[in-house]
N, C-alpha and C. Protein backbone atom coordinates (compact mmCIF):
# COMPACT_ATOMS: atom_id res chain seq x y z
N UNK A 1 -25.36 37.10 7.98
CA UNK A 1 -24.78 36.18 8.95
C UNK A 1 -24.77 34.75 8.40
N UNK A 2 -25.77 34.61 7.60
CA UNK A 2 -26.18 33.07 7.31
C UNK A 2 -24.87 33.02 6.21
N UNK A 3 -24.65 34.05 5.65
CA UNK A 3 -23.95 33.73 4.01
C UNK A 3 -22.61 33.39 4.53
N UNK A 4 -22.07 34.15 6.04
CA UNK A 4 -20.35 34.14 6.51
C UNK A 4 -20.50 32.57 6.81
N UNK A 5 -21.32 32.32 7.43
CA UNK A 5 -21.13 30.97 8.16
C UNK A 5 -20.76 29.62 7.46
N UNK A 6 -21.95 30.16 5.79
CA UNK A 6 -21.83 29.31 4.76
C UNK A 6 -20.73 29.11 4.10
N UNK A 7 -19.34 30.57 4.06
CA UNK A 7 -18.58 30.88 3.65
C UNK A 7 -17.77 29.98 4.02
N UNK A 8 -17.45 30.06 5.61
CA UNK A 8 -16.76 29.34 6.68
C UNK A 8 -16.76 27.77 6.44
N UNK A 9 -17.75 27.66 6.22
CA UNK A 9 -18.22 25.77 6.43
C UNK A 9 -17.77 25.55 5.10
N UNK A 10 -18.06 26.32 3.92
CA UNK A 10 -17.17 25.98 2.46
C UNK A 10 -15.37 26.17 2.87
N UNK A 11 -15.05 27.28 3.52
CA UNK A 11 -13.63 26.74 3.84
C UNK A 11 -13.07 26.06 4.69
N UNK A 12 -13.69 25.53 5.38
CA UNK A 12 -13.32 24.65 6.75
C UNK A 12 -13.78 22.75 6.52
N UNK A 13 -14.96 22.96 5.83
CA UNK A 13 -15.39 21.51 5.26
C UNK A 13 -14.48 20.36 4.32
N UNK A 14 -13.92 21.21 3.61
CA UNK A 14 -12.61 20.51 2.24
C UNK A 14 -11.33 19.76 2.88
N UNK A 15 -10.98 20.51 4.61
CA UNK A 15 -9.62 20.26 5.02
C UNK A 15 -10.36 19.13 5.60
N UNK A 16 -11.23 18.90 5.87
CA UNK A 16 -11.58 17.50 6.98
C UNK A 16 -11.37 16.43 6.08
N UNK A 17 -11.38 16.27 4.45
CA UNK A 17 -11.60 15.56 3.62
C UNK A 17 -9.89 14.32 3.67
N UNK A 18 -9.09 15.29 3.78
CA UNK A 18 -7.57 15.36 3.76
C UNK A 18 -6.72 15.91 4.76
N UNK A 19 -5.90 14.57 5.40
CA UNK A 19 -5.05 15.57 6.40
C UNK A 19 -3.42 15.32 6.20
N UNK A 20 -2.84 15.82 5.94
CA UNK A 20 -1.50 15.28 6.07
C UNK A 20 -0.87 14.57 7.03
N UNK A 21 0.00 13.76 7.04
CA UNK A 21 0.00 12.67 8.66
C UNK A 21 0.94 12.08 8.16
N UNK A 22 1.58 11.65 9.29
CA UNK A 22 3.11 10.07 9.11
C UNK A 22 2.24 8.89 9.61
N UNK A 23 1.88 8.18 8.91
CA UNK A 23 1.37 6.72 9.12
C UNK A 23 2.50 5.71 8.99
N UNK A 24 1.95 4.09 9.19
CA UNK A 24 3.00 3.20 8.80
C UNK A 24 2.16 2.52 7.97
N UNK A 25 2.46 1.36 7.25
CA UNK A 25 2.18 0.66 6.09
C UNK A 25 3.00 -0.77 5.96
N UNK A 26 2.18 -1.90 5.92
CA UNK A 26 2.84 -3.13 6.09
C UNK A 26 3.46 -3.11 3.98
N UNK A 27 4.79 -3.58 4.49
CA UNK A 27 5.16 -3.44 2.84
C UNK A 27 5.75 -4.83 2.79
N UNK A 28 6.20 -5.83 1.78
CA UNK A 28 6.57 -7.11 1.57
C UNK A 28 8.09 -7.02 0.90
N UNK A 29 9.20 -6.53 2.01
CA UNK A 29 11.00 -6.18 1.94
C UNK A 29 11.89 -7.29 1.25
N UNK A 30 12.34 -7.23 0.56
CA UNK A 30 13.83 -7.99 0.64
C UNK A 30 14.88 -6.96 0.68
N UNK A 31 16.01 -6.75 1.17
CA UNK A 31 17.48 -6.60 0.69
C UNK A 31 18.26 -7.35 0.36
N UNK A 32 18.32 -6.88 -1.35
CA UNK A 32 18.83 -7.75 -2.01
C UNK A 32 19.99 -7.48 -1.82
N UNK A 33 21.02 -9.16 -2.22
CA UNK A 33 22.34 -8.57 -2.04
C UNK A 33 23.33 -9.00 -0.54
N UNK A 34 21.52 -9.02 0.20
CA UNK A 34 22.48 -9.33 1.73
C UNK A 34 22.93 -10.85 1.46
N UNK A 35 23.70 -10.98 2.82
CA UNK A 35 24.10 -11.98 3.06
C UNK A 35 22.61 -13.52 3.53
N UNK A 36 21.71 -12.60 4.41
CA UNK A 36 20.93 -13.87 4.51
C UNK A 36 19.82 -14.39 3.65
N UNK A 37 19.15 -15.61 3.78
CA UNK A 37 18.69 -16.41 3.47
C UNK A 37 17.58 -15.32 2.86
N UNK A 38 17.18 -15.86 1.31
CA UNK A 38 15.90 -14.93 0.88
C UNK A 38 14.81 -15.14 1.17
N UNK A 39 14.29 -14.25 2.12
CA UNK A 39 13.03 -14.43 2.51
C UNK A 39 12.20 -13.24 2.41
N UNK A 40 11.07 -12.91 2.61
CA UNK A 40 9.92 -11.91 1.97
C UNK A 40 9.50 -11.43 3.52
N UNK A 41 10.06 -10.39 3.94
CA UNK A 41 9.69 -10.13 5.24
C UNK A 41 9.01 -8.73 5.24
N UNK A 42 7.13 -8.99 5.96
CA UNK A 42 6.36 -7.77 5.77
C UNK A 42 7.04 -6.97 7.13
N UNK A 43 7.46 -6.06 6.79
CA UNK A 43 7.53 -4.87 7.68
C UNK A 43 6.99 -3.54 7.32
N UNK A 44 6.66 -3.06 9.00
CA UNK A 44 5.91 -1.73 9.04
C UNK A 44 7.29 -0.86 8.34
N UNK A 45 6.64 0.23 7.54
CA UNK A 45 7.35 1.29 6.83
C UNK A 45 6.47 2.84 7.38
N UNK A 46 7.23 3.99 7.39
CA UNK A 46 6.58 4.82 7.62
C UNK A 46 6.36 5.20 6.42
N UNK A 47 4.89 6.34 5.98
CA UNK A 47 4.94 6.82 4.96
C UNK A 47 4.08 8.66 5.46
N UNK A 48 3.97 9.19 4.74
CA UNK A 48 3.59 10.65 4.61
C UNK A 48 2.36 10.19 3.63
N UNK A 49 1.60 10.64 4.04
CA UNK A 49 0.13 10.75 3.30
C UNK A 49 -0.52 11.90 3.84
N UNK A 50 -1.65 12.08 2.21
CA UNK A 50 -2.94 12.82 2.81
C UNK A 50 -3.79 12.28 1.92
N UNK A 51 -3.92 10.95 1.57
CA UNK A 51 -5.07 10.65 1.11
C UNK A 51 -6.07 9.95 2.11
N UNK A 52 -7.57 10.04 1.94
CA UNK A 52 -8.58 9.09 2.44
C UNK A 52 -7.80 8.57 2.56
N UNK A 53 -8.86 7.82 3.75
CA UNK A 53 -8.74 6.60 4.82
C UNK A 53 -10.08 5.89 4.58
N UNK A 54 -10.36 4.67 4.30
CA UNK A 54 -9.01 3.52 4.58
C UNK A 54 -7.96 3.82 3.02
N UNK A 55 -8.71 3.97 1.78
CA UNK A 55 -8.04 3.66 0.79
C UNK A 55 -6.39 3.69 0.39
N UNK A 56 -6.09 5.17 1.54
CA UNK A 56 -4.61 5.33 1.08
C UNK A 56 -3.82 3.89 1.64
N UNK A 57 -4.24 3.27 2.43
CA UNK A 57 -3.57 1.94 3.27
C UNK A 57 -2.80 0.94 2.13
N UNK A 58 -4.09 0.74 1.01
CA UNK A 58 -3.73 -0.07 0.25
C UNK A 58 -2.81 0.10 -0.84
N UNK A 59 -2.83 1.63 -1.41
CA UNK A 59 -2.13 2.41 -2.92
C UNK A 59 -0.92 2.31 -2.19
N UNK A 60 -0.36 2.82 -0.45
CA UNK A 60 0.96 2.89 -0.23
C UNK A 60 1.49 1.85 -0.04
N UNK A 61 0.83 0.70 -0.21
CA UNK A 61 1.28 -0.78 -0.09
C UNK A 61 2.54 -0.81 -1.89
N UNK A 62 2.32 -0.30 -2.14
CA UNK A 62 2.42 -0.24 -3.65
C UNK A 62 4.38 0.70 -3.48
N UNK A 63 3.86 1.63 -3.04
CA UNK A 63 5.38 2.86 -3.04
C UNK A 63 6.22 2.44 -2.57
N UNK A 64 7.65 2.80 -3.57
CA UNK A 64 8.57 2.56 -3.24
C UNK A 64 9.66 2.90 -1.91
N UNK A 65 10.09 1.82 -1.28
CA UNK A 65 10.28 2.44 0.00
C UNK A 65 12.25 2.19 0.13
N UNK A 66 12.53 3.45 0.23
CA UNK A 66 14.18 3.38 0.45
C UNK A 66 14.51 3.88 1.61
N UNK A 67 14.76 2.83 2.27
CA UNK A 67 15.34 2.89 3.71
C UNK A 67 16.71 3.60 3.99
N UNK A 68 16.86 4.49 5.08
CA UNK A 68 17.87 5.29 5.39
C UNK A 68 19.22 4.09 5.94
N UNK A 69 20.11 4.49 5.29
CA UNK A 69 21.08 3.40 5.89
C UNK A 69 22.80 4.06 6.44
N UNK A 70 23.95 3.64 6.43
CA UNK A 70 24.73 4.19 7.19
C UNK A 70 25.68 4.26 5.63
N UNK A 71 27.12 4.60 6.48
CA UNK A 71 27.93 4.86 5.13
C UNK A 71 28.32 3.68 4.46
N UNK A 72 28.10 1.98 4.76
CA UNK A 72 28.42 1.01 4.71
C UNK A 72 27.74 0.62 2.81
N UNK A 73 26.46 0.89 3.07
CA UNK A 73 25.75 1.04 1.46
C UNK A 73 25.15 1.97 1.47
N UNK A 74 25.53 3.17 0.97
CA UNK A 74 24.53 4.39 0.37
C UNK A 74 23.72 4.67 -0.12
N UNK A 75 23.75 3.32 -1.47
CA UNK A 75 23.04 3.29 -2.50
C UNK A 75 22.19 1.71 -2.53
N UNK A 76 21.46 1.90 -1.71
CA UNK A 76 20.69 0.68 -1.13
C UNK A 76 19.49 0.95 -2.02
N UNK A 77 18.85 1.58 -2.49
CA UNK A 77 17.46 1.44 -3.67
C UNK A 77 16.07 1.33 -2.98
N UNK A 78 15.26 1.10 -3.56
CA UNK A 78 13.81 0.46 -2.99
C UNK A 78 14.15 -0.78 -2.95
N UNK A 79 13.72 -1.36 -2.06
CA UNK A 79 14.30 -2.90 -1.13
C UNK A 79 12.06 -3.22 -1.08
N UNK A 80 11.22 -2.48 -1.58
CA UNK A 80 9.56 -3.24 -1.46
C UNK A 80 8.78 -3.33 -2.85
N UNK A 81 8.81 -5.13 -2.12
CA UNK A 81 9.12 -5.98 -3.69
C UNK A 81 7.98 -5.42 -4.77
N UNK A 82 6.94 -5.42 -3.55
CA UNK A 82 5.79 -4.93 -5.00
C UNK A 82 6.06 -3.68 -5.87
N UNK A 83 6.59 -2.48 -5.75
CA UNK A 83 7.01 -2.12 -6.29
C UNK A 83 8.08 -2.28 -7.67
N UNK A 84 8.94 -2.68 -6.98
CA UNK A 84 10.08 -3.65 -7.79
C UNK A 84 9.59 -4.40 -8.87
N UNK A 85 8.91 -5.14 -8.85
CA UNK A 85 8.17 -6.30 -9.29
C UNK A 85 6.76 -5.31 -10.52
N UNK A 86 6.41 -4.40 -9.71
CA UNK A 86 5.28 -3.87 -10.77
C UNK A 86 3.77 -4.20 -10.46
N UNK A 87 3.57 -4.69 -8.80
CA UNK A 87 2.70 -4.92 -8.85
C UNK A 87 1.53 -3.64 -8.35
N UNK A 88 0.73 -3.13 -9.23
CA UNK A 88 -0.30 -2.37 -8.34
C UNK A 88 -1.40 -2.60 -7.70
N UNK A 89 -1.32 -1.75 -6.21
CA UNK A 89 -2.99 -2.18 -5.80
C UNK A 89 -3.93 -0.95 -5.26
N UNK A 90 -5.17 -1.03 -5.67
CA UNK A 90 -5.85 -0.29 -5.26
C UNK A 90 -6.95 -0.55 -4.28
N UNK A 91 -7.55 0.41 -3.85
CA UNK A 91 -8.79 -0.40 -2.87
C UNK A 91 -9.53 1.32 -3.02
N UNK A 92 -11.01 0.32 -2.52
CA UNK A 92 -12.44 1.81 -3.31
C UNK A 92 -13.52 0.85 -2.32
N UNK A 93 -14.17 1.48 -1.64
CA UNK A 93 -15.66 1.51 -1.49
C UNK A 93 -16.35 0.72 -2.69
N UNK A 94 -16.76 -0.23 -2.63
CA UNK A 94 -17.90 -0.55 -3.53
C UNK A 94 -19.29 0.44 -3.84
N UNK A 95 -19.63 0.91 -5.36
CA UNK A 95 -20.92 2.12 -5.28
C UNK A 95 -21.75 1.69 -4.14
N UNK A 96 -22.36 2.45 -3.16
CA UNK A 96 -22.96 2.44 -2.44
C UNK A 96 -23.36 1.38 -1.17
N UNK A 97 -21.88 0.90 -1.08
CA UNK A 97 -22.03 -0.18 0.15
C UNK A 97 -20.78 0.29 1.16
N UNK A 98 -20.76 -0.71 2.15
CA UNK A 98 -19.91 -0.31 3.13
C UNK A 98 -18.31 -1.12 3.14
N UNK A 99 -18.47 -2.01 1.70
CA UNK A 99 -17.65 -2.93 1.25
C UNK A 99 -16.41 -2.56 0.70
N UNK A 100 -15.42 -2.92 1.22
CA UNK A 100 -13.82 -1.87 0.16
C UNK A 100 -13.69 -3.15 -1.01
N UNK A 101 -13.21 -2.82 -1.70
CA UNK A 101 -12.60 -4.01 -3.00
C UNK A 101 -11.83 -3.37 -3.36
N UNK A 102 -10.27 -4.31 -2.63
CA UNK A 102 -9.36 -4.11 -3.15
C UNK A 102 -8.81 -4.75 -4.25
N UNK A 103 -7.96 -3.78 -5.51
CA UNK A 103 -7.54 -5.49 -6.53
C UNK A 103 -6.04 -4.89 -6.89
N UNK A 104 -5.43 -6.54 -6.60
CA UNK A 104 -3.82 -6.33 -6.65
C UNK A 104 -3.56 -6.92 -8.34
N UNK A 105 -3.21 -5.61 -9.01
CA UNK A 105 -2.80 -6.33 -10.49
C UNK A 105 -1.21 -6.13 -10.65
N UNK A 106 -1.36 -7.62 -11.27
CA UNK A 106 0.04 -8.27 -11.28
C UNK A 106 -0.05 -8.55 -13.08
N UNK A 107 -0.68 -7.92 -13.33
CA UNK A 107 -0.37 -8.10 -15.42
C UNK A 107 0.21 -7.98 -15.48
N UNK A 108 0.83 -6.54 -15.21
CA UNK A 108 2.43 -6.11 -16.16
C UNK A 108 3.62 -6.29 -15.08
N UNK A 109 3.81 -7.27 -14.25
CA UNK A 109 4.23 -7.57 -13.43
C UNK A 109 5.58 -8.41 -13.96
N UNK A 110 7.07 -7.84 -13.45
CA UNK A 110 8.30 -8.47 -13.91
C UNK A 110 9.09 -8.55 -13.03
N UNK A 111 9.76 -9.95 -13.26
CA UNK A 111 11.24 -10.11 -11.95
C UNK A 111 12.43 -9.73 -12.31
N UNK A 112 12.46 -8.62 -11.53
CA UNK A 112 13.73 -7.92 -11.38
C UNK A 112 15.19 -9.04 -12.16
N UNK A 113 16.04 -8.17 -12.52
CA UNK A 113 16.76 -9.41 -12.70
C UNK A 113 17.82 -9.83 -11.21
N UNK A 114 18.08 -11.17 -10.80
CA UNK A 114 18.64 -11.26 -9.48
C UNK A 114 18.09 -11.76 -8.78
N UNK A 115 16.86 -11.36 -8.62
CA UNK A 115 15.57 -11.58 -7.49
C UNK A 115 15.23 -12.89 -7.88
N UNK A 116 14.85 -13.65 -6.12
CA UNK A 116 14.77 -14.73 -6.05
C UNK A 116 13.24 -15.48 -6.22
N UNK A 117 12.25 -14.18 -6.17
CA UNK A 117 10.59 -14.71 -5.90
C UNK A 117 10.01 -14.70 -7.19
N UNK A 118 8.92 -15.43 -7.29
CA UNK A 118 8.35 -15.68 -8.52
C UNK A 118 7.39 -14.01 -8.15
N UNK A 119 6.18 -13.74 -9.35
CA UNK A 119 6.02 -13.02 -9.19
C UNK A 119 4.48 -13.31 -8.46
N UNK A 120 4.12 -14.85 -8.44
CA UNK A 120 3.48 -15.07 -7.00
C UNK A 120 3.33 -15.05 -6.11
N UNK A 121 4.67 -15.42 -5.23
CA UNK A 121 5.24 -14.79 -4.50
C UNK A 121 4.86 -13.52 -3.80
N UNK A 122 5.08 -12.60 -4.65
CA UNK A 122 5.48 -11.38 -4.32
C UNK A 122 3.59 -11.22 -4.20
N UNK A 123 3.00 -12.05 -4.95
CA UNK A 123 1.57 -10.98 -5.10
C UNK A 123 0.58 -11.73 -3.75
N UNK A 124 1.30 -13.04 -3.12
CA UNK A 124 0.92 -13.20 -2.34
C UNK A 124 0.96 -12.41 -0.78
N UNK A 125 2.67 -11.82 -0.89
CA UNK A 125 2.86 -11.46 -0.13
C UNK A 125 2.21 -9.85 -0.05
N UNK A 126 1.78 -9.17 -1.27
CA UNK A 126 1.35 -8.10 -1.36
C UNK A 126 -0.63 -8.01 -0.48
N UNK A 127 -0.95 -9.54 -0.96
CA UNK A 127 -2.50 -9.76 -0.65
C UNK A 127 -2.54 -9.96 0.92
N UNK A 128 -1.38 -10.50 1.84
CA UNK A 128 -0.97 -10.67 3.21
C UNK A 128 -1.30 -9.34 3.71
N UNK A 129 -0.26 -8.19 2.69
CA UNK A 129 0.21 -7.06 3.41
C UNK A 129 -1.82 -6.01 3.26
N UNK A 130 -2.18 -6.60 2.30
CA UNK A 130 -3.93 -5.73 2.24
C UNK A 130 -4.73 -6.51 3.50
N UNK A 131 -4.75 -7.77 3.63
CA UNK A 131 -5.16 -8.24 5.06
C UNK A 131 -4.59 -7.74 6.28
N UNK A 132 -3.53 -7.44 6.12
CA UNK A 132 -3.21 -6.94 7.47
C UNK A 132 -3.44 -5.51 7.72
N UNK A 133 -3.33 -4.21 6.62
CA UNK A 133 -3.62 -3.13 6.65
C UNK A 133 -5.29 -3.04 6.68
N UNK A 134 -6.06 -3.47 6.69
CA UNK A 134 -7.33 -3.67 6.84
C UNK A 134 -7.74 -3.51 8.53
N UNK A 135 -8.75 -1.97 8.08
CA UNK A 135 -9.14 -1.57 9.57
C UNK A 135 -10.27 -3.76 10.43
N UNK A 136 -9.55 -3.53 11.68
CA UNK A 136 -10.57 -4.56 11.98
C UNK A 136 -12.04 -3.89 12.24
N UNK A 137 -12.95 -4.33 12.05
CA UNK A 137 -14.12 -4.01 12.52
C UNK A 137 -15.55 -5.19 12.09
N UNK A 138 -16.34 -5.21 12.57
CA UNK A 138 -17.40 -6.14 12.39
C UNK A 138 -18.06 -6.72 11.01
N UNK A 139 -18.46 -7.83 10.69
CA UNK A 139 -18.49 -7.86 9.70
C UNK A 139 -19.91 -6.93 9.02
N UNK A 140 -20.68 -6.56 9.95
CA UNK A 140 -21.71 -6.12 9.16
C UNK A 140 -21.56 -4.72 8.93
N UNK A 141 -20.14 -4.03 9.04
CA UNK A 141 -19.92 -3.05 8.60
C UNK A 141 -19.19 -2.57 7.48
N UNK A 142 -18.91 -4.01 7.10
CA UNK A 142 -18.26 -3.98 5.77
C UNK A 142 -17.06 -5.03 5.29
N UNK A 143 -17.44 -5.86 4.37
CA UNK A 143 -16.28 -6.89 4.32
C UNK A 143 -15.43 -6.40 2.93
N UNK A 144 -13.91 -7.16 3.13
CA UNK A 144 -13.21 -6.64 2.46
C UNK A 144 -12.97 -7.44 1.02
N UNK A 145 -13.16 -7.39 0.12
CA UNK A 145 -13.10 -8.03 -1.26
C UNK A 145 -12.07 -8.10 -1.85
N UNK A 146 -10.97 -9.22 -2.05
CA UNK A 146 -9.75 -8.75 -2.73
C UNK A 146 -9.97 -9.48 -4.10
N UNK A 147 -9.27 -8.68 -5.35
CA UNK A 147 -9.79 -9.41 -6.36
C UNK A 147 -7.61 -9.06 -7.16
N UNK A 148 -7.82 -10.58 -7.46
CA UNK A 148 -6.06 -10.35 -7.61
C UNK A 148 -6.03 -10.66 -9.42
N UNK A 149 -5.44 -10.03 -9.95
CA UNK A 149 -5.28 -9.72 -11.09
C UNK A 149 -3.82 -10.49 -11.74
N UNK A 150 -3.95 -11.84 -12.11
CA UNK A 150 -2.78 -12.43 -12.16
C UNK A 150 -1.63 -12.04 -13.09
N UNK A 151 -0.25 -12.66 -13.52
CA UNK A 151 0.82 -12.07 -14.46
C UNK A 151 0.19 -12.84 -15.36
N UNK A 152 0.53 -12.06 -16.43
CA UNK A 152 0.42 -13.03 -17.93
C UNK A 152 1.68 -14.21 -18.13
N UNK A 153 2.54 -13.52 -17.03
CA UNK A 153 3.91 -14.69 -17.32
C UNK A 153 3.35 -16.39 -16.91
């Protein structure tokens, strides 16, 4: 009896780890090309995940996001700059604290050609979009560390 149960809890324990889910994700947009004024606007994006929580918040800050559009432009692209741009970010638990540290690297980081933002810009607007995806909760449960990794440009 003891060994089924053990069996059970080895196959039932792994799925709690990971769930598949439609979340949203603050991402830092332009559409390039339009007509208005260039500006860096964070909007919620949906995404499909099954990674941990909080961490996946920050990596999908990163993915490229191509918005469904009508027959007017078909071929509209990833329109979220960090992507575009090259910037990656990750976020991790610090070893054994309750602390996330996230770090946005912008080394190999390049402007599109066209595009109007420096690639400060963009990494500011990427460090906005990790403050805002950041569960709220108290500080003595864990503060959030961002460590930004500048361009060599």
């Amino acid at each position: 009896m003891i060994k089924a149960l053990a069996a059970i809890a080895l196959l039932i324990l792994p799925l709690h780890a990971s769930q598949l889910s439609l979340r949203s994700v603050k991402q830092p947009l332009y559409l390039h090309g339009s007509d208005e004024d260039p500006a860096i606007r964070i909007t919620d994006v949906p995404i499909v995940s099954y990674f941990a929580d909080p961490e996946w918040r920050f990596s999908a800050i990163s993915k490229p996001f191509v918005p469904a559009s009508d027959d007017v432009r078909k071929t509209l692209g990833d329109v979220n700059l960090v992507s575009l741009y090259g910037v990656k970010i990750t976020g991790t638990y610090l070893n054994g604290s309750q602390h996330m540290e996230v770090v946005i690297d912008a080394a190999a980081a390049k402007v599109p050609e066209g595009y109007p933002f420096s690639i400060g810009q963009v990494t500011e607007a990427a460090e906005s979009c990790v403050k805002l995806m950041y569960p709220a909760r108290p500080e003595k449960e864990g503060k959030l560390l961002i460590t930004v990794i500048p361009s060599k440009d």
